[in-house]
C-alpha atoms as a PDB file:
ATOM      1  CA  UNK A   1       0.000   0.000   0.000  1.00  0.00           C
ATOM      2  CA  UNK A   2       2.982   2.288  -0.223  1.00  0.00           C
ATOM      3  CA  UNK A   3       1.492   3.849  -3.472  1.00  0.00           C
ATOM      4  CA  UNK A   4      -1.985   2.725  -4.274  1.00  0.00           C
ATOM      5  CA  UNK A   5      -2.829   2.694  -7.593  1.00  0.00           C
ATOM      6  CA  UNK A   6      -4.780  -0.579  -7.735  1.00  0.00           C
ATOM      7  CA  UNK A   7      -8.073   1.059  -8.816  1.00  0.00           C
ATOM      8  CA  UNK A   8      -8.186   3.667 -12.184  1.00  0.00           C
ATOM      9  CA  UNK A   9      -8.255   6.818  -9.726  1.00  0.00           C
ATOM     10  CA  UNK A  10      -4.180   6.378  -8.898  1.00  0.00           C
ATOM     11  CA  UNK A  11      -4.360   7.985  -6.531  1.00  0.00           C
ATOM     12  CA  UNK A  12      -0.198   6.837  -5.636  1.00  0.00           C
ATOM     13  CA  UNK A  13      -0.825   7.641  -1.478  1.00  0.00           C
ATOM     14  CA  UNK A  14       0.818   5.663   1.275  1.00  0.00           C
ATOM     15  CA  UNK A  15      -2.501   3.905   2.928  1.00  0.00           C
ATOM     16  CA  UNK A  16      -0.505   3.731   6.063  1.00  0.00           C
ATOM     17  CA  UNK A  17      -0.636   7.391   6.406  1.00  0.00           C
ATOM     18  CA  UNK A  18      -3.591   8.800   4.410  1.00  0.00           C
ATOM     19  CA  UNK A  19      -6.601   7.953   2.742  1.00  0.00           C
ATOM     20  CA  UNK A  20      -7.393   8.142  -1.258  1.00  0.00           C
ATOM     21  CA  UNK A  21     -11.066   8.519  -2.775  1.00  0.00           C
ATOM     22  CA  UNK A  22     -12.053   4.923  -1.680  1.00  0.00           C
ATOM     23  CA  UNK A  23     -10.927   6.410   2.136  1.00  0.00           C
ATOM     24  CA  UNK A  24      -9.684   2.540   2.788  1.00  0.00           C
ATOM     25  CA  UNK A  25      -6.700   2.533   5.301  1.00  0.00           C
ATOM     26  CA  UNK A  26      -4.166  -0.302   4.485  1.00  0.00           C
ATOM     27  CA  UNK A  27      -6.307  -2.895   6.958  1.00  0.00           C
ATOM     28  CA  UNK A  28      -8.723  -5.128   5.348  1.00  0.00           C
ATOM     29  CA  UNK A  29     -12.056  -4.130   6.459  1.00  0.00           C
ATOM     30  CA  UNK A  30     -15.745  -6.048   6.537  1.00  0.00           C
ATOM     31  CA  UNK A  31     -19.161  -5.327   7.213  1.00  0.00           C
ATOM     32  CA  UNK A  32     -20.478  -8.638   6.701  1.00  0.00           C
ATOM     33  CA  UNK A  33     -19.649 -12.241   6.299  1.00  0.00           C
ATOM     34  CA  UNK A  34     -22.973 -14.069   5.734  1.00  0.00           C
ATOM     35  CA  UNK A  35     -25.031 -16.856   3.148  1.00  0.00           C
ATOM     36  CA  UNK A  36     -26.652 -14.963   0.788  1.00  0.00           C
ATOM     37  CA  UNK A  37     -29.196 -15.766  -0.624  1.00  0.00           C
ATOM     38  CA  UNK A  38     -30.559 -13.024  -3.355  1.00  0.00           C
ATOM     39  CA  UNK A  39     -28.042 -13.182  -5.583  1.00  0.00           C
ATOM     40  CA  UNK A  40     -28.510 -15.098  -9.537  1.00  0.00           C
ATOM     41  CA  UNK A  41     -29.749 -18.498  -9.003  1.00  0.00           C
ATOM     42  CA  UNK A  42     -26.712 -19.827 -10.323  1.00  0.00           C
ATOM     43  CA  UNK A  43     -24.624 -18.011  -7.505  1.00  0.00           C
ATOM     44  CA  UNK A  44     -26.905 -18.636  -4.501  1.00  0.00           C
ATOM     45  CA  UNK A  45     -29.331 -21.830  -5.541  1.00  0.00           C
ATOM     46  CA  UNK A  46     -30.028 -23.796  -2.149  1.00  0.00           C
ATOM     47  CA  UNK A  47     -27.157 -23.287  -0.206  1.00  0.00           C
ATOM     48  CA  UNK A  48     -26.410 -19.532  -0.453  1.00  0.00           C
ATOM     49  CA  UNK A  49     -23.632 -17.575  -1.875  1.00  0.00           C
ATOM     50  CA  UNK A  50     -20.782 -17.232   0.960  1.00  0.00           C
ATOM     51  CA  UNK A  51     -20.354 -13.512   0.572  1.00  0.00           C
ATOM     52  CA  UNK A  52     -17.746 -10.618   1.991  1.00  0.00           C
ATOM     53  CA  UNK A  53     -19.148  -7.354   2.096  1.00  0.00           C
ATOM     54  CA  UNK A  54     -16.123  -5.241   2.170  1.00  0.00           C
ATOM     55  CA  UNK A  55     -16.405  -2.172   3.142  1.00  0.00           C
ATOM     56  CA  UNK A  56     -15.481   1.592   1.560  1.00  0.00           C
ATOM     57  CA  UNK A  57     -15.636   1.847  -2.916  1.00  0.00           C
ATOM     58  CA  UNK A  58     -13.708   3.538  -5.392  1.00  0.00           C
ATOM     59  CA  UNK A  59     -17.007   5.113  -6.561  1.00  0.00           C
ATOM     60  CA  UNK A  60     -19.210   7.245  -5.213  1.00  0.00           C
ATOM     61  CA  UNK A  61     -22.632   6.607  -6.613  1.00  0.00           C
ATOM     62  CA  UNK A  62     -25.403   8.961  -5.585  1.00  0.00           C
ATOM     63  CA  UNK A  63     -28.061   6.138  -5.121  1.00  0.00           C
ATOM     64  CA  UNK A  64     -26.081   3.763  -4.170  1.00  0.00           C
ATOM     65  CA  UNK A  65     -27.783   0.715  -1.972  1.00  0.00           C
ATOM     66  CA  UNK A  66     -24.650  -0.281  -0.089  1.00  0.00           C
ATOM     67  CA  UNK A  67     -23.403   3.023   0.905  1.00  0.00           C
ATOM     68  CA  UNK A  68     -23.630   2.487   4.965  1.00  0.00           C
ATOM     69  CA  UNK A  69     -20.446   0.609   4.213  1.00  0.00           C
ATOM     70  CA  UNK A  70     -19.015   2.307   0.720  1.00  0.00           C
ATOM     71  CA  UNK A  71     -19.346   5.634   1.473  1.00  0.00           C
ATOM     72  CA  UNK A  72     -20.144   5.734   5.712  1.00  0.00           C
ATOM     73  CA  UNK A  73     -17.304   3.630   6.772  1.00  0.00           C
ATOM     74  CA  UNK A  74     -18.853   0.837   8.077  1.00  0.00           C
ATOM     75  CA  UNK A  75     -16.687  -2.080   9.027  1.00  0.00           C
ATOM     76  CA  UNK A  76     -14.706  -3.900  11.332  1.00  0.00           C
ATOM     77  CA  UNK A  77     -10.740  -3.646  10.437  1.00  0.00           C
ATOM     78  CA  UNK A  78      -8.912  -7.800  10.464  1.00  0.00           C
ATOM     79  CA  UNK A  79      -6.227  -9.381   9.341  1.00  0.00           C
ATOM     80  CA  UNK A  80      -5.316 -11.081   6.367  1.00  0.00           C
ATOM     81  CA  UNK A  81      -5.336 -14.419   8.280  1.00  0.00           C
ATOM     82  CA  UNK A  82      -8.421 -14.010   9.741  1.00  0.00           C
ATOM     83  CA  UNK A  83     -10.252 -12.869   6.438  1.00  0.00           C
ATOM     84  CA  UNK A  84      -8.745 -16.139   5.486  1.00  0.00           C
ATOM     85  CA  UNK A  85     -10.305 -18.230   8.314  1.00  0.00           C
ATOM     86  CA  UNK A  86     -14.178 -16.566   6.903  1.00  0.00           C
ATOM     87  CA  UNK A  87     -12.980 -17.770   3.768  1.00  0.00           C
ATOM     88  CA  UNK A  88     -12.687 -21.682   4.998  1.00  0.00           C
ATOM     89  CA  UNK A  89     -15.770 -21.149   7.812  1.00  0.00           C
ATOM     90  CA  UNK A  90     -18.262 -20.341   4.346  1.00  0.00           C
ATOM     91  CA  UNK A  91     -16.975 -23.166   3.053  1.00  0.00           C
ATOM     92  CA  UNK A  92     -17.828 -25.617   6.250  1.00  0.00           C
ATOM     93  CA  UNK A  93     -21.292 -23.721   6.093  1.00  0.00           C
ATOM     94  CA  UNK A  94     -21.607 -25.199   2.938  1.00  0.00           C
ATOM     95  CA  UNK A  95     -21.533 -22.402   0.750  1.00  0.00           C
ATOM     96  CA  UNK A  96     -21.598 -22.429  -2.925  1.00  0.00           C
ATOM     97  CA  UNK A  97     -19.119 -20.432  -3.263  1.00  0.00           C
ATOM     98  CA  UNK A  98     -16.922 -17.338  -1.778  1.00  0.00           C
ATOM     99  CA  UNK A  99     -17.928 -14.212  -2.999  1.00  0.00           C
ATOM    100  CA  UNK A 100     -16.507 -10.942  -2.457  1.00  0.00           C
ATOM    101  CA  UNK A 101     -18.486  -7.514  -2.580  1.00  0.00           C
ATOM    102  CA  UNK A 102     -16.594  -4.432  -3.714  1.00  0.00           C
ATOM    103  CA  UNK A 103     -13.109  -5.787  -3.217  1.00  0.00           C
ATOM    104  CA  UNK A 104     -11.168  -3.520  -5.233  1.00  0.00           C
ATOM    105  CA  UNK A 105      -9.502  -1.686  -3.147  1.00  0.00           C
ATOM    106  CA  UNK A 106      -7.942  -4.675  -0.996  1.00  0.00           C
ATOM    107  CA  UNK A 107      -6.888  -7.048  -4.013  1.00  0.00           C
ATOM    108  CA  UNK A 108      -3.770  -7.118  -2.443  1.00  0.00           C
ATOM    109  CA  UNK A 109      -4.528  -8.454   0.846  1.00  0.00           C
ATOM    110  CA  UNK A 110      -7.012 -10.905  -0.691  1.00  0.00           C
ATOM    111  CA  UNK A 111      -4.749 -12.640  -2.659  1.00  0.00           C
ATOM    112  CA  UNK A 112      -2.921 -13.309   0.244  1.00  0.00           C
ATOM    113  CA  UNK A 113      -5.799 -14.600   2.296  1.00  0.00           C
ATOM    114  CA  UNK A 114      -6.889 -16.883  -0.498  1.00  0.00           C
ATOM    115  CA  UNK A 115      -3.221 -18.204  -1.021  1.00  0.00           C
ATOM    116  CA  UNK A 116      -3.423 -19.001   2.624  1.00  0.00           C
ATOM    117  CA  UNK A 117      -6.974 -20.247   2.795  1.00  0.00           C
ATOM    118  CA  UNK A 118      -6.594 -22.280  -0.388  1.00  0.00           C
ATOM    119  CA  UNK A 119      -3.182 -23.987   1.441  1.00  0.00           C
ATOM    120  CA  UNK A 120      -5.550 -25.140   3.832  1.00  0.00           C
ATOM    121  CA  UNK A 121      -8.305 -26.843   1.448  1.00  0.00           C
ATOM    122  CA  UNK A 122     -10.054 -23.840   0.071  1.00  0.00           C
ATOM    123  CA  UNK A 123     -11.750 -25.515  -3.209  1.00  0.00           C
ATOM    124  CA  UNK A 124     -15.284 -23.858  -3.908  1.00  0.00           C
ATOM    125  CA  UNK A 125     -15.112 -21.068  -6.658  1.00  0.00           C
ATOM    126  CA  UNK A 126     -14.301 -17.322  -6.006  1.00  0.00           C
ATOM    127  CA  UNK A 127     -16.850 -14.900  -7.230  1.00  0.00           C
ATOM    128  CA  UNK A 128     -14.680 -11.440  -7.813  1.00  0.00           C
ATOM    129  CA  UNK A 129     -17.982  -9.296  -7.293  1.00  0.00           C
ATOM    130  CA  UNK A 130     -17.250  -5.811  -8.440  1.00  0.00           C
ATOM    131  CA  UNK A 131     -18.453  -2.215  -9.645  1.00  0.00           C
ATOM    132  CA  UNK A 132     -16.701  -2.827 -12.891  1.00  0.00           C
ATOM    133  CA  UNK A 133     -14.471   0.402 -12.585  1.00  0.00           C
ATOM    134  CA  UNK A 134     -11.093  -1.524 -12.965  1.00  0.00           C
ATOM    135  CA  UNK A 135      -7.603  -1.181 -13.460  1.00  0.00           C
ATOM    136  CA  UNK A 136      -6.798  -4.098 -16.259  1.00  0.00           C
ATOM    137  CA  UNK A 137      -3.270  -4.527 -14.386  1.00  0.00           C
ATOM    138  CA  UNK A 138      -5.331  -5.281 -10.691  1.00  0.00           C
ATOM    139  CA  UNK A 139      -7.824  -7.664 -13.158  1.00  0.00           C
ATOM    140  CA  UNK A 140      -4.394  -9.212 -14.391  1.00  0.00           C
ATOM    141  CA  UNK A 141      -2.878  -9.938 -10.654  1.00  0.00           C
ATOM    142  CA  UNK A 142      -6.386 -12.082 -10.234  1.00  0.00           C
ATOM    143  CA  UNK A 143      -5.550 -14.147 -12.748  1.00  0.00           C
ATOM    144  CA  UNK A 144      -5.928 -17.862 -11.415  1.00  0.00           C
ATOM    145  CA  UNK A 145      -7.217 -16.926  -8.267  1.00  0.00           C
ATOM    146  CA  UNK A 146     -10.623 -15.809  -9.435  1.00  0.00           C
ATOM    147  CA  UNK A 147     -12.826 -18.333 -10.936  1.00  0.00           C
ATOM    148  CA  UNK A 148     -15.906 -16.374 -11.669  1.00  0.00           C
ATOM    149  CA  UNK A 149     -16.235 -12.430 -12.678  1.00  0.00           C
ATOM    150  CA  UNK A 150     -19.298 -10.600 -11.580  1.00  0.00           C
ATOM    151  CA  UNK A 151     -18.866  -6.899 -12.846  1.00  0.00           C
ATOM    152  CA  UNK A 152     -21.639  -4.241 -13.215  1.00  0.00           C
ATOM    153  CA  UNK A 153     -21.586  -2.505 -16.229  1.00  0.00           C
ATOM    154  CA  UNK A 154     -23.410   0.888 -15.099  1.00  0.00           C
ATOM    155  CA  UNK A 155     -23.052   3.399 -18.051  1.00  0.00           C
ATOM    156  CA  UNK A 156     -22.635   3.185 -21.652  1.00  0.00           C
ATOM    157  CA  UNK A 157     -22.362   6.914 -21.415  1.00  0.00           C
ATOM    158  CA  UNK A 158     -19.740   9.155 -20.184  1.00  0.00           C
ATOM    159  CA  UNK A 159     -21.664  12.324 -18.925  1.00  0.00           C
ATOM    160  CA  UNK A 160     -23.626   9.107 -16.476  1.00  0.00           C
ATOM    161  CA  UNK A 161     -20.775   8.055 -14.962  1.00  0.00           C
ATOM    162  CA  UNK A 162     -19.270  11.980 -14.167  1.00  0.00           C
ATOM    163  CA  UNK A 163     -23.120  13.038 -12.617  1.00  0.00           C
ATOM    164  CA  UNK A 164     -24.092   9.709 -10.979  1.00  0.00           C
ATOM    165  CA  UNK A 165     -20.640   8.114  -9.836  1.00  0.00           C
ATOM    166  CA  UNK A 166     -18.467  11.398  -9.740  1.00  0.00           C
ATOM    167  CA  UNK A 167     -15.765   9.352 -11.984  1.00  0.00           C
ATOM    168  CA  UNK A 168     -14.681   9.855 -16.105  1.00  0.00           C
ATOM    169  CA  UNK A 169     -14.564   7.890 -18.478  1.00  0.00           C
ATOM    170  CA  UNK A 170     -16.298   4.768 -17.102  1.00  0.00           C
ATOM    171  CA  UNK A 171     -17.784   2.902 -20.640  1.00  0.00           C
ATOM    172  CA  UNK A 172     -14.004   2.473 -21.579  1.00  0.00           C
ATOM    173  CA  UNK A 173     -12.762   1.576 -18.833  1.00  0.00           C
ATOM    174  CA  UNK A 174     -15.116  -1.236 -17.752  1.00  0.00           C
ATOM    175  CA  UNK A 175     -15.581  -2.461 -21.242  1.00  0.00           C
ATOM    176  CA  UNK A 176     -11.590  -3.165 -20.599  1.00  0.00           C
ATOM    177  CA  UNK A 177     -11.771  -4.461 -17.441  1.00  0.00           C
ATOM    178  CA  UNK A 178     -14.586  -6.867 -18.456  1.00  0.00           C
ATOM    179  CA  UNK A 179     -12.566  -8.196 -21.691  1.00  0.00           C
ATOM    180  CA  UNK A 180      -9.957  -8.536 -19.448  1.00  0.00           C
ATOM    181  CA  UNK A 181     -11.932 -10.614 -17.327  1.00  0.00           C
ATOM    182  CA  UNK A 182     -13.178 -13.232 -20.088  1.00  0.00           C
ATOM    183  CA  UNK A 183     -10.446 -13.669 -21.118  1.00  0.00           C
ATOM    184  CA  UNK A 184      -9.222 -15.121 -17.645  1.00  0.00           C
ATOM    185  CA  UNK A 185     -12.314 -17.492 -17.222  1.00  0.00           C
ATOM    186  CA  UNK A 186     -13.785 -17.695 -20.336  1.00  0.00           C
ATOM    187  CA  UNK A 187     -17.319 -18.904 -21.207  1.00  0.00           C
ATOM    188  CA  UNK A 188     -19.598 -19.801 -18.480  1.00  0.00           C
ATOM    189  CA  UNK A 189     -19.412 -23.281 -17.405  1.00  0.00           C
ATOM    190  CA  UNK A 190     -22.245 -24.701 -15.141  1.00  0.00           C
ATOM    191  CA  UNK A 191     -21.935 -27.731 -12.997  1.00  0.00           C
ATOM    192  CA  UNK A 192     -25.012 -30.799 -13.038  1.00  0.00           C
ATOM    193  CA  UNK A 193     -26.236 -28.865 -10.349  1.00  0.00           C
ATOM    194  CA  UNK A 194     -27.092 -25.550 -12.036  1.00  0.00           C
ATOM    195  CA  UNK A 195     -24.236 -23.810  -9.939  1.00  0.00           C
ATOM    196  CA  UNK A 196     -21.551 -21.938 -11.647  1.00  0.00           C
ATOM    197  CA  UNK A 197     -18.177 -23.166 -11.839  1.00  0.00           C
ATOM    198  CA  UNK A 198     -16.012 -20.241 -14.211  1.00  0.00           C
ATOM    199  CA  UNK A 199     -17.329 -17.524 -16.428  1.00  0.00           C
ATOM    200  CA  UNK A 200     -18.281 -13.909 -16.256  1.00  0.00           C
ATOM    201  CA  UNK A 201     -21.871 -12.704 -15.766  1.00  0.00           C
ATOM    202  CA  UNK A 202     -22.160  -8.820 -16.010  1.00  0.00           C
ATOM    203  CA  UNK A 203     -24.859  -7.096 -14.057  1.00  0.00           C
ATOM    204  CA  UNK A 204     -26.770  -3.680 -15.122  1.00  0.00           C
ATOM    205  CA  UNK A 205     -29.235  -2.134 -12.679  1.00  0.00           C
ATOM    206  CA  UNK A 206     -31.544  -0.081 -15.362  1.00  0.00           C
ATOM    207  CA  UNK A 207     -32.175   3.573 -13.561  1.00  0.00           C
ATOM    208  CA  UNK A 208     -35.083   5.480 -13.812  1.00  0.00           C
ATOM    209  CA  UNK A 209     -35.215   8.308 -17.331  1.00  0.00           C
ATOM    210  CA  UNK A 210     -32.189   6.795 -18.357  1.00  0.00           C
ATOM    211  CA  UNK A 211     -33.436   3.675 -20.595  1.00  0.00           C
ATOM    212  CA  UNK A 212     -31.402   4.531 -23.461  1.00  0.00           C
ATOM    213  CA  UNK A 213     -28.309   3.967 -21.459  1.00  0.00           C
ATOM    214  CA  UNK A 214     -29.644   0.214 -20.583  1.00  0.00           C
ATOM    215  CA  UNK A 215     -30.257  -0.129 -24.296  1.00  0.00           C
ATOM    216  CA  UNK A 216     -26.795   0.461 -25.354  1.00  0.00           C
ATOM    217  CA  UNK A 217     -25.467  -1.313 -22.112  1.00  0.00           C
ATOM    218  CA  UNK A 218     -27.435  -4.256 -23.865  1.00  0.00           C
ATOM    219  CA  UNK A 219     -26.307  -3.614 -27.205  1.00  0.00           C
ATOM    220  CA  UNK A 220     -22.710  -3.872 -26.442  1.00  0.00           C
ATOM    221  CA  UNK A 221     -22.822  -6.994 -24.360  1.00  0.00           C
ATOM    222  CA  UNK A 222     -24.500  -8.211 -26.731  1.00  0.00           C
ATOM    223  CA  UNK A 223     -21.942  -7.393 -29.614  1.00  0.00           C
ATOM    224  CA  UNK A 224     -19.025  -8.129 -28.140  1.00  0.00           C
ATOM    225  CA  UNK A 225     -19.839 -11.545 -25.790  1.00  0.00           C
ATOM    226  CA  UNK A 226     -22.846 -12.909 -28.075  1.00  0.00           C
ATOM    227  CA  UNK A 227     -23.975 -15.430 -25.726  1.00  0.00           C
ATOM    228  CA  UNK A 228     -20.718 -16.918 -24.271  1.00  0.00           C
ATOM    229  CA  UNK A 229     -21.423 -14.678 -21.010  1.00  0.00           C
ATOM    230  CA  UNK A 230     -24.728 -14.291 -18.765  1.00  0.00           C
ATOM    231  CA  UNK A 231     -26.465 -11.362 -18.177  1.00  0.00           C
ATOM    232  CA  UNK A 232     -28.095 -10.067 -15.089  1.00  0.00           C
ATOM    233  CA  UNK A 233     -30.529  -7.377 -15.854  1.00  0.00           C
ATOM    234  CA  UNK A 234     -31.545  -5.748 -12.449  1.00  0.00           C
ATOM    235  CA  UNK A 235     -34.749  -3.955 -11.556  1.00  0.00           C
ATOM    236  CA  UNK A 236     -34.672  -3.575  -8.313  1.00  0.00           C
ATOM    237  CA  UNK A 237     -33.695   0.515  -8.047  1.00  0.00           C
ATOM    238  CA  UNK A 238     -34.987   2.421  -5.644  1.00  0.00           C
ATOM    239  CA  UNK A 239     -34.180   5.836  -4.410  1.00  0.00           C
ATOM    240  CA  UNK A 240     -31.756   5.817  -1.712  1.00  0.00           C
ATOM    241  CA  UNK A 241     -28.399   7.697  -0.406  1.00  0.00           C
ATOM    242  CA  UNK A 242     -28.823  10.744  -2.509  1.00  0.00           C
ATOM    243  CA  UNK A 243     -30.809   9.621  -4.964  1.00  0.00           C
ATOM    244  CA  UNK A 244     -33.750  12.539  -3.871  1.00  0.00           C
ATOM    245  CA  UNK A 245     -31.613  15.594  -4.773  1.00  0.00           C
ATOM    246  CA  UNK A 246     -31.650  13.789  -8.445  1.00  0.00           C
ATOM    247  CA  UNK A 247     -35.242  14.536 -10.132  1.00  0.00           C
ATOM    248  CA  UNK A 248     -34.835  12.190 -12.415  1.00  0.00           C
ATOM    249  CA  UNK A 249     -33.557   9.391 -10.209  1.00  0.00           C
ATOM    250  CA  UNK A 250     -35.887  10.341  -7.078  1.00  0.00           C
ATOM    251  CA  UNK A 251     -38.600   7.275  -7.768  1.00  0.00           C
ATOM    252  CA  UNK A 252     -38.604   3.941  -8.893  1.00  0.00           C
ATOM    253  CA  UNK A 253     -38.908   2.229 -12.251  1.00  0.00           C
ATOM    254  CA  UNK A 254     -42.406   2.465 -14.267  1.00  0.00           C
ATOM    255  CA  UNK A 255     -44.368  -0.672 -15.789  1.00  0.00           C
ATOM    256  CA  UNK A 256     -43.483   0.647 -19.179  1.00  0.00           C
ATOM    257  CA  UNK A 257     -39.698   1.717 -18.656  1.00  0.00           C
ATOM    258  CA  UNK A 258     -39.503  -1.948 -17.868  1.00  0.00           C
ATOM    259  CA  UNK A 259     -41.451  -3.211 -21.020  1.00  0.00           C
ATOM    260  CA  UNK A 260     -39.537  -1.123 -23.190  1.00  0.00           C
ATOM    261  CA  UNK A 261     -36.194  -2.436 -21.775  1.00  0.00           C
ATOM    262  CA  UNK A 262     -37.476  -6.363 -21.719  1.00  0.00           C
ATOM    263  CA  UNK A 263     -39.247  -5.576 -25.402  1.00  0.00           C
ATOM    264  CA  UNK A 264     -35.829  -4.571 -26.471  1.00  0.00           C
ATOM    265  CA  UNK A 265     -34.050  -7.334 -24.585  1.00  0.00           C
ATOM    266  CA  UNK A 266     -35.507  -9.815 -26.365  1.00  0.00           C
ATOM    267  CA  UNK A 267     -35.429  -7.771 -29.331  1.00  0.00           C
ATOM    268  CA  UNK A 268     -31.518  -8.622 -29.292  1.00  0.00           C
ATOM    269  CA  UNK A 269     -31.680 -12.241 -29.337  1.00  0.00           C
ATOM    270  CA  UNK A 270     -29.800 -12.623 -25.673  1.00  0.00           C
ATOM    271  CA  UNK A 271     -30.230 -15.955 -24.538  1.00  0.00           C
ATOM    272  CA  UNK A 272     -28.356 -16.335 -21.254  1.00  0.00           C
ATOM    273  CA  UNK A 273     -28.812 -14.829 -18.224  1.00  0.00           C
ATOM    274  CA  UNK A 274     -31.633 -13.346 -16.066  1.00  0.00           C
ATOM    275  CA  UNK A 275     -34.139 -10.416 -16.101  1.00  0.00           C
ATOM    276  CA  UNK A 276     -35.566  -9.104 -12.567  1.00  0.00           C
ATOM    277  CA  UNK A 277     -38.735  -8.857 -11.858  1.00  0.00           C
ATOM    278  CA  UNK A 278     -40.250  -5.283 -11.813  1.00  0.00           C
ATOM    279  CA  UNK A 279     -41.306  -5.752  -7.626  1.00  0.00           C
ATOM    280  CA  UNK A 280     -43.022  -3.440  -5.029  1.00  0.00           C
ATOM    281  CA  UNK A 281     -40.161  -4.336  -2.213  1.00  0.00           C
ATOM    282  CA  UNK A 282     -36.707  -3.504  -3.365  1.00  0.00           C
ATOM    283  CA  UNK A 283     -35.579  -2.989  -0.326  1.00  0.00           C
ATOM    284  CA  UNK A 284     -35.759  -6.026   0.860  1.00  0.00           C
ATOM    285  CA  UNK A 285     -32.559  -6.956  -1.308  1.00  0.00           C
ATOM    286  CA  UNK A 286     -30.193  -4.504   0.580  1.00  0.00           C
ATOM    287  CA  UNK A 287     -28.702  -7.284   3.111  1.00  0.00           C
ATOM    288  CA  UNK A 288     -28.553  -5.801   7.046  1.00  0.00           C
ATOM    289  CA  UNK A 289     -25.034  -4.906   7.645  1.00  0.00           C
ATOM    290  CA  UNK A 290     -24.430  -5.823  11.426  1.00  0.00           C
ATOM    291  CA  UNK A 291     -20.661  -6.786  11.352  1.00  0.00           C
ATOM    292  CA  UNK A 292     -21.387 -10.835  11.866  1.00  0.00           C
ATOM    293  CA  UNK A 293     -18.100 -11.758  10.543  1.00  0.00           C
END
């Protein structure tokens, strides 16, 4: 941590002594350890998704669902060896699968915990769960240690990113990141079960006014992957953080925002993945963040 630059911001600080735009000290720090059991169906299934919620994000999204531990600082500061040790007690839970939550900004320290928790029988696939704002050269240290990519692809459009996220240049740099990724794990491979075993899904959470962003989202997942990756099309928004001083943003989804994106889903010929139901309790998906780790 002498000089992170492991996210696109470089921000080239000592973490030791000062904090960058993610405001992560050099300490490894959690909100939650937990079985989850909202995410895909391929992730979660029966026994639940074994999921890290780190805490702190190198973005800053204005209606973000998370942000008591992104942006608020909620967490509990451990070691390496004892993020480790949650790694292996998932596993004895019988979870599908380890899967870490905005872990950007400790790839470092994680590949250390999973060398040591994978020296002491670690097998079940790691889910690399992430906002998709990426340097290629963190993707590239990850490279055997992360069986299955689960990026966001949020904007198609620049001037998106810069309002909603406070970052630039976001389309190029996830599409990047998210190449970079496939070509790591490489088509989705699913096990007799249903569960997945390698491959990249990429999630979009369609916003409120802005349904010509999800289209070309859509578009170029679906012209650059065809079908060899699984889509996660997510309609759960709901206004939250600072989402209210954003008109546009400041309710949820309509009935026919979400017909025109499905109607244009289909429209594409995408054949993998999964569409969200348009609900009436969003909230519900937001897990309760109470430091059980």
């Amino acid at each position: 941590m002498g000089k992170c630059n492991l996210c696109p911001h470089m921000c080239n600080i000592d973490r030791k002594i000062s904090k960058g735009i993610c405001k992560a000290s050099d300490k490894v720090k959690v909100a939650l350890a937990s079985l989850h059991f909202y995410e895909e169906p391929c992730i979660s299934s029966n026994n639940g998704s074994g999921t890290v919620f780190f805490s702190n994000c190198n973005l800053n999204c204005v209606y973000c669902q998370n942000y008591k531990i992104s942006q608020e600082n909620f967490g509990e500061e451990i070691t390496v060896e004892k993020l480790a040790d949650i790694f292996l007690n998932l596993q004895e839970r019988k979870a599908n699968n380890i899967n870490l939550v905005t872990p950007t900004v400790y790839v470092d320290k994680i590949i250390y915990a999973l060398d040591i928790a994978k020296s002491k029988g670690l097998k079940i696939p790691v889910i690399y769960n992430s906002s998709g704002y990426e340097r290629i050269e963190t993707i590239q240290k990850l490279d055997g240690y992360i069986d299955v990519y689960l990026p966001d692809f949020k904007y198609a459009i620049d001037e998106l990113g810069i309002k909603y996220s406070k970052i630039k240049n976001y389309p190029n740099i996830a599409k990047n990141a998210i190449k970079e990724m496939y070509k790591q794990v490489g088509n989705v491979v699913l096990d007799e079960n249903g569960l997945i075993k390698k491959g990249v899904i990429i999630r979009h959470l369609i916003l409120p006014n802005n349904i010509d962003n999800t289209k070309l989202v859509l578009k170029w997942i679906k012209d650059t992957f065809n079908d060899n990756v699984f889509l996660s099309l997510m309609a759960q928004y709901f206004p939250t953080n600072m989402a209210n001083m954003y008109k546009e943003l400041n309710r949820k989804l309509t009935k026919e925002e979400y017909e025109e994106v499905e109607k244009y889903l289909y429209s594409l010929n995408i054949e993998n993945g999964y569409i969200q139901e348009l609900g009436e309790h969003e909230e519900e998906y937001v897990p309760s963040f109470n430091l059980d780790i």
